[in-house]
C-alpha atoms as a PDB file:
ATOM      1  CA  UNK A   1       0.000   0.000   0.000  1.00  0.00           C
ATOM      2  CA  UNK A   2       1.949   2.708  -1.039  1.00  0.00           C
ATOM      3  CA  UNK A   3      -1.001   5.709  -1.379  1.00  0.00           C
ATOM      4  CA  UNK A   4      -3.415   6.940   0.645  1.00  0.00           C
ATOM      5  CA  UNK A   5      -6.332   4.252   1.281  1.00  0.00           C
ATOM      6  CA  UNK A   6      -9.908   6.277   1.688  1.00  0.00           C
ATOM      7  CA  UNK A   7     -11.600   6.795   4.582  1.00  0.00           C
ATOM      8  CA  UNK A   8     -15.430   8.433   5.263  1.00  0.00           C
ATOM      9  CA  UNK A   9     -14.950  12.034   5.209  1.00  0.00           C
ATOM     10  CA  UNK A  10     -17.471  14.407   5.130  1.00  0.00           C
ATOM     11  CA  UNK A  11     -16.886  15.068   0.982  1.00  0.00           C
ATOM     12  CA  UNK A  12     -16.890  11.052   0.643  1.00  0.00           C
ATOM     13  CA  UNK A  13     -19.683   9.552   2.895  1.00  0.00           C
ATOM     14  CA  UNK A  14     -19.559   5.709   1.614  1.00  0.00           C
ATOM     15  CA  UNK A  15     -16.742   3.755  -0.160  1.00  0.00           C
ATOM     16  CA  UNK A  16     -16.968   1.693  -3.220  1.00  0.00           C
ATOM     17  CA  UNK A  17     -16.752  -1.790  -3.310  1.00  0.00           C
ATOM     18  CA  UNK A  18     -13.168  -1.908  -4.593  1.00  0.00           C
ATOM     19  CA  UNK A  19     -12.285   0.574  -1.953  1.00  0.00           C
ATOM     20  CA  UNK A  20     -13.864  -1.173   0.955  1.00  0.00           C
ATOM     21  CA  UNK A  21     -11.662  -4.347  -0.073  1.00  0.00           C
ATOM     22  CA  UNK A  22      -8.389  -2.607   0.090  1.00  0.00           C
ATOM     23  CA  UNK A  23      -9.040  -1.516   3.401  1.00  0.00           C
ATOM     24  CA  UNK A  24     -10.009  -4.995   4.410  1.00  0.00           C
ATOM     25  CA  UNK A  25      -6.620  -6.022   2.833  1.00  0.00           C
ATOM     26  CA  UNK A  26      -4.096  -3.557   4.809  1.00  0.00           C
ATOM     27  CA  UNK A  27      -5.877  -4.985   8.193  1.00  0.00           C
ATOM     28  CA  UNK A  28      -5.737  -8.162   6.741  1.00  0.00           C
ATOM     29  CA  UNK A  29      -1.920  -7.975   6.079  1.00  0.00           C
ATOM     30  CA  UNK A  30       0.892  -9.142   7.191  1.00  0.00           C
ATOM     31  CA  UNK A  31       3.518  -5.926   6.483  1.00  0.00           C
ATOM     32  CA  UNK A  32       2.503  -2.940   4.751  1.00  0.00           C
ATOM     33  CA  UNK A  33       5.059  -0.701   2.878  1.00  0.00           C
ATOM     34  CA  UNK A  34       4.153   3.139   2.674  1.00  0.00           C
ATOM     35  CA  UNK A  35       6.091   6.278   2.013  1.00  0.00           C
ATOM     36  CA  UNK A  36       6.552   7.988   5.240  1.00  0.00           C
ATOM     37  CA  UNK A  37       6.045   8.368   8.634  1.00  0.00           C
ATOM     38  CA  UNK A  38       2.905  10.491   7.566  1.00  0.00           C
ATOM     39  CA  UNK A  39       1.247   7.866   5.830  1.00  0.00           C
ATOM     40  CA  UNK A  40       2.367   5.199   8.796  1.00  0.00           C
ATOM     41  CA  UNK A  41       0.819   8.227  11.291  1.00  0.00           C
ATOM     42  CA  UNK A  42      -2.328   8.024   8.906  1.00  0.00           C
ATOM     43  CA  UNK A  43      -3.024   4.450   8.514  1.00  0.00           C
ATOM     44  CA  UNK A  44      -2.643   3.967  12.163  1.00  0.00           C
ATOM     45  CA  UNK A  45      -5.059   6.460  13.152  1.00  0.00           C
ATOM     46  CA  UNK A  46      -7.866   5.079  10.542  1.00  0.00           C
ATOM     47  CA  UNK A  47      -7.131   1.717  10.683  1.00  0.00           C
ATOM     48  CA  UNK A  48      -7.258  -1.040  13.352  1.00  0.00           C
ATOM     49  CA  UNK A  49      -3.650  -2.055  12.633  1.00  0.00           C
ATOM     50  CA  UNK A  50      -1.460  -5.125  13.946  1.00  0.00           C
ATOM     51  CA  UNK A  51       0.901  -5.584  11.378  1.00  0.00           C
ATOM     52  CA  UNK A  52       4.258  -4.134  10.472  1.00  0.00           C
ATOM     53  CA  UNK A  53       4.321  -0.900   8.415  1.00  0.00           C
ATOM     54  CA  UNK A  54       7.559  -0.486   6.676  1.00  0.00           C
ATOM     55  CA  UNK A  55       8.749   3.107   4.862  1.00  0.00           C
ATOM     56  CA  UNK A  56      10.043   3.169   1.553  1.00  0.00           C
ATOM     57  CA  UNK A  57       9.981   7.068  -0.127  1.00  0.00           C
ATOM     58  CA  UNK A  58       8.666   7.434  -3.512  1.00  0.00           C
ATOM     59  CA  UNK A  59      12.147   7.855  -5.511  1.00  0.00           C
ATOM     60  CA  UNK A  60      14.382   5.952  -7.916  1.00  0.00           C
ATOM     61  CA  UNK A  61      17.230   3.526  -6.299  1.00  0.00           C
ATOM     62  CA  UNK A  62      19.985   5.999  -8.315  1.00  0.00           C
ATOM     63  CA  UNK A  63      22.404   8.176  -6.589  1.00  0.00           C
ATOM     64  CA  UNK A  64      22.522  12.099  -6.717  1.00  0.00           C
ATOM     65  CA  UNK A  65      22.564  13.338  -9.987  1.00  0.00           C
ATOM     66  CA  UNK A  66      25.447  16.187 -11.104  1.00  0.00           C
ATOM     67  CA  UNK A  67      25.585  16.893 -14.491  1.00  0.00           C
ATOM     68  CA  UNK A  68      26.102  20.558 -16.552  1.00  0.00           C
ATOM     69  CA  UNK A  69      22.893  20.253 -18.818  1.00  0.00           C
ATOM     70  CA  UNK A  70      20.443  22.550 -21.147  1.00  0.00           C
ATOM     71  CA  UNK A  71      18.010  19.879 -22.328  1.00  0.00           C
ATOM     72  CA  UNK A  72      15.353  22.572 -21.514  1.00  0.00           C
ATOM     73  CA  UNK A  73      17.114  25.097 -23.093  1.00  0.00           C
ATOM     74  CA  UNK A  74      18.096  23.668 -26.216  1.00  0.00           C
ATOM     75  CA  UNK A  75      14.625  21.672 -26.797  1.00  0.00           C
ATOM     76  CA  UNK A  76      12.711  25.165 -25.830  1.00  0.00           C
ATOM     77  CA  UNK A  77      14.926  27.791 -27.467  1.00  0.00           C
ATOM     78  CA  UNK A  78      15.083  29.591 -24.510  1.00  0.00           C
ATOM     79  CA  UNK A  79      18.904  30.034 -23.762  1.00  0.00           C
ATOM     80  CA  UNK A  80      20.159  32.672 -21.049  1.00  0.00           C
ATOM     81  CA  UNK A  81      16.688  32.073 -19.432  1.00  0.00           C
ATOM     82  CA  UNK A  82      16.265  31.141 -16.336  1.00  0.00           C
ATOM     83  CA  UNK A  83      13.771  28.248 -16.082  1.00  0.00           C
ATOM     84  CA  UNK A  84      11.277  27.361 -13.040  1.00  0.00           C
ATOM     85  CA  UNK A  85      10.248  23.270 -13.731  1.00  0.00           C
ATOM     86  CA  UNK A  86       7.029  22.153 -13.147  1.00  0.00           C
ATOM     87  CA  UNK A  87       7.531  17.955 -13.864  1.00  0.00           C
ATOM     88  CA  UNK A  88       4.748  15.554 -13.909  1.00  0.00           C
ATOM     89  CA  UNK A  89       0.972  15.305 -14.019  1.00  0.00           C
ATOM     90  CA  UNK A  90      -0.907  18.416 -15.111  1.00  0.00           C
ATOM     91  CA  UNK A  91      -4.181  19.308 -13.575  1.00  0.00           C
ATOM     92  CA  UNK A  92      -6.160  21.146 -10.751  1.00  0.00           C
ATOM     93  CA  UNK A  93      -4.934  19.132  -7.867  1.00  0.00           C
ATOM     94  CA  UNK A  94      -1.625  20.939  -8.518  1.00  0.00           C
ATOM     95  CA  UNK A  95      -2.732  24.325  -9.103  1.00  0.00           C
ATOM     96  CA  UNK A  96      -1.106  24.423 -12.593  1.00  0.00           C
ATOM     97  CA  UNK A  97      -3.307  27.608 -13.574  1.00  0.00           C
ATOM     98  CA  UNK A  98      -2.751  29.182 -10.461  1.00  0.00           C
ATOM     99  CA  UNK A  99       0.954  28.585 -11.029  1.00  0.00           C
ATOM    100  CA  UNK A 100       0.973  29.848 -14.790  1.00  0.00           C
ATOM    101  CA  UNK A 101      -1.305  32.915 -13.347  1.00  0.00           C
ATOM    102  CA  UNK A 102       1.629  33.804 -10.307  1.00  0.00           C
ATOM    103  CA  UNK A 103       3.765  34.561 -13.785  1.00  0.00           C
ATOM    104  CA  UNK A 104       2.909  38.138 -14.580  1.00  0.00           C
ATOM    105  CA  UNK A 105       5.041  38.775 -11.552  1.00  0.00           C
ATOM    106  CA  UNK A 106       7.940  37.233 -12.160  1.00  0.00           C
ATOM    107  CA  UNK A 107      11.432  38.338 -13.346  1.00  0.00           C
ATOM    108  CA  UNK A 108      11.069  39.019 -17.357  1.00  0.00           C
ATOM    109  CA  UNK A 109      14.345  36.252 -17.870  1.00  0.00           C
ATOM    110  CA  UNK A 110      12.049  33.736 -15.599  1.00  0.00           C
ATOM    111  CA  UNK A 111      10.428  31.067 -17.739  1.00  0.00           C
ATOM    112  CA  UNK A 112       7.765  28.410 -16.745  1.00  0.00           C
ATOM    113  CA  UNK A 113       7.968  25.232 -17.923  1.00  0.00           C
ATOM    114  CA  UNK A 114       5.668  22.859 -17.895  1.00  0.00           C
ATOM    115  CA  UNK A 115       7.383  19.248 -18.744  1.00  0.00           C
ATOM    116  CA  UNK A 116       4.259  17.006 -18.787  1.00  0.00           C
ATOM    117  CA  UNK A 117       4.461  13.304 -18.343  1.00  0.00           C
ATOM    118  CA  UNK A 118       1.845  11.393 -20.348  1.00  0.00           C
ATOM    119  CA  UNK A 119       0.303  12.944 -23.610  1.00  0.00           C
ATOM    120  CA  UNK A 120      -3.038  15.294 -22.249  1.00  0.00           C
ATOM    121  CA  UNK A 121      -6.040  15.027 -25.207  1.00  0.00           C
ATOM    122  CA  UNK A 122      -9.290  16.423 -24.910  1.00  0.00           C
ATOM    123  CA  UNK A 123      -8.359  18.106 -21.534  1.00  0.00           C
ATOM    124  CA  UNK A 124     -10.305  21.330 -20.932  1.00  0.00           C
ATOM    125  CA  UNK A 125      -8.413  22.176 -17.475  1.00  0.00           C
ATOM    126  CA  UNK A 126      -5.073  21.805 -20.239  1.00  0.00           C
ATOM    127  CA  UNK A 127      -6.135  23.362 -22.656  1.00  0.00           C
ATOM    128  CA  UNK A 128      -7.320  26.324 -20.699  1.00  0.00           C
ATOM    129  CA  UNK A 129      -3.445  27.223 -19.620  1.00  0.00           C
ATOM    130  CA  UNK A 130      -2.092  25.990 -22.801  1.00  0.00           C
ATOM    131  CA  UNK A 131      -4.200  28.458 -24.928  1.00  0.00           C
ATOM    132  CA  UNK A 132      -3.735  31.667 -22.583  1.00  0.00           C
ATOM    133  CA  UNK A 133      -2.177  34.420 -23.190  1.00  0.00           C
ATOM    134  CA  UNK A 134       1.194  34.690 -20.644  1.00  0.00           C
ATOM    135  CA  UNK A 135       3.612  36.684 -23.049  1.00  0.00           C
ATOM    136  CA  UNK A 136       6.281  34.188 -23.580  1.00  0.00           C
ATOM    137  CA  UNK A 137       6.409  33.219 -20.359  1.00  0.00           C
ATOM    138  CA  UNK A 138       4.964  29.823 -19.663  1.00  0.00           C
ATOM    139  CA  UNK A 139       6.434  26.739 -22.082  1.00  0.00           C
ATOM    140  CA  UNK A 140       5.204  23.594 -22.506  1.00  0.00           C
ATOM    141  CA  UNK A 141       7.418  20.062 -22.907  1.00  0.00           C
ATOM    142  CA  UNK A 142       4.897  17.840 -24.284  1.00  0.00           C
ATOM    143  CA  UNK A 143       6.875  14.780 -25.752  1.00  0.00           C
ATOM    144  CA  UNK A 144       7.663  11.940 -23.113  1.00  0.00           C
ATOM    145  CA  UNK A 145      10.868  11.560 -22.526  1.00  0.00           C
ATOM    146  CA  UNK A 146      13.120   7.899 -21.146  1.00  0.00           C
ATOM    147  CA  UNK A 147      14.072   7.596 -17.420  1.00  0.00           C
ATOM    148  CA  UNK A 148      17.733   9.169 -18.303  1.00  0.00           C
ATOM    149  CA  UNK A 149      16.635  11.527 -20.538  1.00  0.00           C
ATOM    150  CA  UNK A 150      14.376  12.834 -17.506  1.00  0.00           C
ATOM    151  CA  UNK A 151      17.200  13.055 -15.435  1.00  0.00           C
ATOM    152  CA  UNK A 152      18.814  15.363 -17.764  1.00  0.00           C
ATOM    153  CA  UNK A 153      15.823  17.380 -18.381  1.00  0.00           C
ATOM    154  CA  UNK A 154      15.588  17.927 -14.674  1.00  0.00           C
ATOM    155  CA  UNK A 155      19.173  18.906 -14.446  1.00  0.00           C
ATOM    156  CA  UNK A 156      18.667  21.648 -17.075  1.00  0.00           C
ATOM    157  CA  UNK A 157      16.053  23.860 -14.761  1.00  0.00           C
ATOM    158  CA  UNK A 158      17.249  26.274 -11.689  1.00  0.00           C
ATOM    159  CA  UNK A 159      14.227  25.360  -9.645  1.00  0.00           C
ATOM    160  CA  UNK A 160      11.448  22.981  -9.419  1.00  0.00           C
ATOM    161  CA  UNK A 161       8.277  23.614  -8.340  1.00  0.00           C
ATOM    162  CA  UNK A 162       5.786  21.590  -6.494  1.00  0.00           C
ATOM    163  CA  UNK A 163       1.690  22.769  -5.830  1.00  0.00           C
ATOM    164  CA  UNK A 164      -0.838  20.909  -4.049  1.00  0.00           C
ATOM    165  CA  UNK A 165      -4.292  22.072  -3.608  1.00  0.00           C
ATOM    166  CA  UNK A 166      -5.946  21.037  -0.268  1.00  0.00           C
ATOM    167  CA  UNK A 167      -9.547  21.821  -1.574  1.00  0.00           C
ATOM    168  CA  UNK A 168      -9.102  19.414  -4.524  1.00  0.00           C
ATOM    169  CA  UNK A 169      -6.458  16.130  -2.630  1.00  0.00           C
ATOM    170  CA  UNK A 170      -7.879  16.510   0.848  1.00  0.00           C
ATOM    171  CA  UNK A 171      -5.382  14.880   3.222  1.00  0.00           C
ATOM    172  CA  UNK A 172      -4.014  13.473   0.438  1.00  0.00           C
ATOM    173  CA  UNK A 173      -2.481  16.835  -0.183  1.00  0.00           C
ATOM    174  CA  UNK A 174      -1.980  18.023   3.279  1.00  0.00           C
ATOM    175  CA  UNK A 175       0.503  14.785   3.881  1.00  0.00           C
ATOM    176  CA  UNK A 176       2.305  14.552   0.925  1.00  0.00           C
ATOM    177  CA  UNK A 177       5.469  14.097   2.426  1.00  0.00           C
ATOM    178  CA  UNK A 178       7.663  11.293   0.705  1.00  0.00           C
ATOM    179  CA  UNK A 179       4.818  10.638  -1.852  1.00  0.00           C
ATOM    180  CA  UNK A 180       5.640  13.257  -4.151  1.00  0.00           C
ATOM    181  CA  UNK A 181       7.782  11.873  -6.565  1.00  0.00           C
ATOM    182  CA  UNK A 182       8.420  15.108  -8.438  1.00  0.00           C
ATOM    183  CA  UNK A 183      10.077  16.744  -5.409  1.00  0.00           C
ATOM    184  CA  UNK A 184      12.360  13.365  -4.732  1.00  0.00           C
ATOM    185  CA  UNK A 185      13.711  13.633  -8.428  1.00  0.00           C
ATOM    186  CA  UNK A 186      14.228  17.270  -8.216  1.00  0.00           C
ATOM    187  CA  UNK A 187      16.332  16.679  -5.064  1.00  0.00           C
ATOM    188  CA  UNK A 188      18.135  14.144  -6.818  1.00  0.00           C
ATOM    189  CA  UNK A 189      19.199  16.228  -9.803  1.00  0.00           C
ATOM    190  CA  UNK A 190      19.916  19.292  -7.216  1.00  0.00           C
ATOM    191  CA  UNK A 191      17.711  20.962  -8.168  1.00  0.00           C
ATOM    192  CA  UNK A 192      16.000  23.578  -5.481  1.00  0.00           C
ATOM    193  CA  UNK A 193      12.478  23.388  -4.695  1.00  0.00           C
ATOM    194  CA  UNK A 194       9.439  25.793  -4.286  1.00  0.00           C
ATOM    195  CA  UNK A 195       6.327  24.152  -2.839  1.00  0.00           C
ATOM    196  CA  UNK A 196       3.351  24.711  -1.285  1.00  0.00           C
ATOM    197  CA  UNK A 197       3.279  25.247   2.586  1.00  0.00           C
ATOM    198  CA  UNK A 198       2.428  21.803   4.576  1.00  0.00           C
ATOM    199  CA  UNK A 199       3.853  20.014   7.718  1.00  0.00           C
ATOM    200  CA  UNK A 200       4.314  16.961   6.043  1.00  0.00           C
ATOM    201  CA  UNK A 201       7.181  19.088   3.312  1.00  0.00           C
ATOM    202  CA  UNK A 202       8.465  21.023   6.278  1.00  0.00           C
ATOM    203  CA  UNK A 203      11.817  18.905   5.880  1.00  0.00           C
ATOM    204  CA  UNK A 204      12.546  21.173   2.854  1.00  0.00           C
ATOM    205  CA  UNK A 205      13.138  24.086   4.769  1.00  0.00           C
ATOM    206  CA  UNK A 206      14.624  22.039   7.314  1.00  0.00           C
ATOM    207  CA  UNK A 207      17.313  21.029   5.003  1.00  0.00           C
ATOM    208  CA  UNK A 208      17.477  24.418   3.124  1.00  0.00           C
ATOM    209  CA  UNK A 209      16.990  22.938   0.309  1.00  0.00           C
ATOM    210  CA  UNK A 210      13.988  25.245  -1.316  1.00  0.00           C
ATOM    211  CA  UNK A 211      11.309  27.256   0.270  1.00  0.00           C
ATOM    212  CA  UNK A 212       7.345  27.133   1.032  1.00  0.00           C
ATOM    213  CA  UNK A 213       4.601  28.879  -0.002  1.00  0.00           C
ATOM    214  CA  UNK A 214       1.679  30.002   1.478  1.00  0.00           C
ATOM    215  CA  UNK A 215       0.358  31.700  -1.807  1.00  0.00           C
ATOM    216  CA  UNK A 216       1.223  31.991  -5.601  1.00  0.00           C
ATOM    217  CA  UNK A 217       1.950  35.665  -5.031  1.00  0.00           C
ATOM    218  CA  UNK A 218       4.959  34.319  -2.929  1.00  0.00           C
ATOM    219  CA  UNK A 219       6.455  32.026  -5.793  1.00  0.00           C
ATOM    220  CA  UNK A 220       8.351  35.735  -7.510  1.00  0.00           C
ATOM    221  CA  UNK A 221       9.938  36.620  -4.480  1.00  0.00           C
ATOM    222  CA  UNK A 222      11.050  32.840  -3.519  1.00  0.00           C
ATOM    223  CA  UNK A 223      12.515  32.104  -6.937  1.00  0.00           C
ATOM    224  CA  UNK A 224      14.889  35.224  -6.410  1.00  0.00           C
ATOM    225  CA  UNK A 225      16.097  34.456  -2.514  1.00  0.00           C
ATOM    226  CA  UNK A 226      16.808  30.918  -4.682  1.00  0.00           C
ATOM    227  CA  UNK A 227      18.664  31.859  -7.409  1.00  0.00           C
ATOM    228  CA  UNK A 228      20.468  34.909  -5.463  1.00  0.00           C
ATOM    229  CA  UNK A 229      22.087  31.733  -3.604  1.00  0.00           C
ATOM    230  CA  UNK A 230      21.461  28.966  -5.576  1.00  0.00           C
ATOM    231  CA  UNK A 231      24.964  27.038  -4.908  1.00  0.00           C
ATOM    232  CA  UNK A 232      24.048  26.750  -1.006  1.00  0.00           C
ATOM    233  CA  UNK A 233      20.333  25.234  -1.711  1.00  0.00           C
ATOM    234  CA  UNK A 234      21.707  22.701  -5.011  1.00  0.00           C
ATOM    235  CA  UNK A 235      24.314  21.256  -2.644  1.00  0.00           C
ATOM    236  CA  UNK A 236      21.204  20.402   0.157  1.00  0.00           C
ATOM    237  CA  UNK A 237      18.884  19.482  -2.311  1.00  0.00           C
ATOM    238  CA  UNK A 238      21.384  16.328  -2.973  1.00  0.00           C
ATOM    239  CA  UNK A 239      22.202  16.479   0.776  1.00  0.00           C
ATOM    240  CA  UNK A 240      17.960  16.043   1.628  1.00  0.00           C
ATOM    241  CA  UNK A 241      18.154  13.297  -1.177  1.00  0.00           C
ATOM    242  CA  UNK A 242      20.831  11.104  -0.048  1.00  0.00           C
ATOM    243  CA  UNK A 243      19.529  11.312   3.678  1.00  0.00           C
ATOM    244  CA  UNK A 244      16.193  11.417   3.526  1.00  0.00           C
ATOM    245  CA  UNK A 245      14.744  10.067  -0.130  1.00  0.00           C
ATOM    246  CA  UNK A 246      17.300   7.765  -1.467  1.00  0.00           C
ATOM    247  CA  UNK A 247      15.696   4.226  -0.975  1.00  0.00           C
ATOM    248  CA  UNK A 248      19.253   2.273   0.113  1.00  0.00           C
ATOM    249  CA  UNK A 249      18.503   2.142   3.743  1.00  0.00           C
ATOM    250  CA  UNK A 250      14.999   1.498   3.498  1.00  0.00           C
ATOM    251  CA  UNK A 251      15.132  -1.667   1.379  1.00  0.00           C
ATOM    252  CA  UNK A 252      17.594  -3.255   3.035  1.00  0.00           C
ATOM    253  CA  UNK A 253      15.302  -3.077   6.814  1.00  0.00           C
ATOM    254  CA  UNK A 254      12.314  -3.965   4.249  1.00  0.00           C
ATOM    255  CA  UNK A 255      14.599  -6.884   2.980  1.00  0.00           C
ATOM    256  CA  UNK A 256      15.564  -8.314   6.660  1.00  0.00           C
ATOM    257  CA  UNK A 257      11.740  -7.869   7.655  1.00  0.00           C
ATOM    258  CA  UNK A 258      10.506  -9.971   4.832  1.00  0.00           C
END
């Protein structure tokens, strides 16, 4: 079990059928593996638990990535631009319009990318931000790209960002934590991060690796502290990565478990 289960909440007041089986499976278990200590908090609070719950962080087994790239750069045209990398899924449960929006504040040599993962057809919500007007200023990646090639892509921005809306995820949202793949591969490349305020991605400031948001308004001035000292936050972003996401030390206590 590696995501959130659900639970009865006021916005969901009865579970489907497949639902109601997979909770009956994680009490039914033997071990359980989730993300984080927030999920492990989570499950034991909603569940009438016995079993073992192991942790294993949503990231790749590969080591900290260092490498001088411009994928971005040279697949966009955008060279001597600085670019803020949005990686992943594209939707309202990451505030991707709000995010585009927050751009007519930003620095003028500031570009928004948006490198999407899977092709998006017939999206409304997509084609909304992808038709607007932001005056050069938001870019789109659209063509997949291979695990390494990803890496390199990643490597080519200055900062990553990282939005979850609340009203649309729920809890889901509010404890992210080592669920967010997006942020565990932009530590990995050293890459800085800018996400939204919540407890459960508190260990970004913690390691100085990026900063957090309370609103989009914030993202301009957050993107300049970054870059102004962009050497310091790079080197903790791999620092945050190798101590906190990198899988090593989590497989091998799931391996003597099992």
């Amino acid at each position: 079990m590696l995501e959130y289960p659900q639970i009865i909440t006021e916005k969901v007041q009865c579970l489907t059928r497949l639902q109601r089986l997979e909770n009956k499976s994680l009490e039914k278990s033997d071990i359980i593996i989730t993300h984080d200590k927030w999920h492990k908090q989570f499950l034991l609070t909603h569940f009438n638990l016995n079993n073992k719950i192991l942790l294993l962080p949503n990231s790749s087994f590969t080591p900290e990535i260092y490498m001088e790239s411009n994928f971005l750069q040279k697949r966009l045209g955008v060279q001597g631009q600085k670019i803020v990398l949005h990686s992943g899924g594209f939707g309202k449960w990451f505030k991707c319009k709000e995010l585009a929006d927050s751009t007519y504040n930003w620095d003028k040599n500031v570009k928004l990318v948006f490198h999407v993962s899977h092709r998006v057809e017939d999206d409304k919500y997509f084609e909304e931000v992808y038709e607007s007007d932001y005056r050069g200023k938001v870019l789109f990646s659209l063509n997949p790209v291979s695990t390494y090639e990803l890496d390199s892509l990643v490597a080519s921005a200055d900062v990553g960002i990282a939005l979850y809306s609340e009203k649309e995820l729920g809890y889901r949202a509010t404890y992210m934590g080592l669920a967010a793949g997006k942020i565990g591969n932009y530590l990995k490349c050293g890459v800085p991060i800018i996400a939204t305020k919540l407890l459960s991605l508190s260990y970004i400031e913690t390691y100085q690796c990026g900063i957090l948001v309370e609103k989009e308004k914030d993202i301009a001035s957050a993107i300049n502290k970054i870059l102004s000292n962009r050497d310091m936050y790079s080197k903790n972003a791999h620092r945050c990565y190798r101590e906190l996401w990198h899988p090593k030390s989590y497989l091998k206590k799931v391996g003597e478990i099992i």
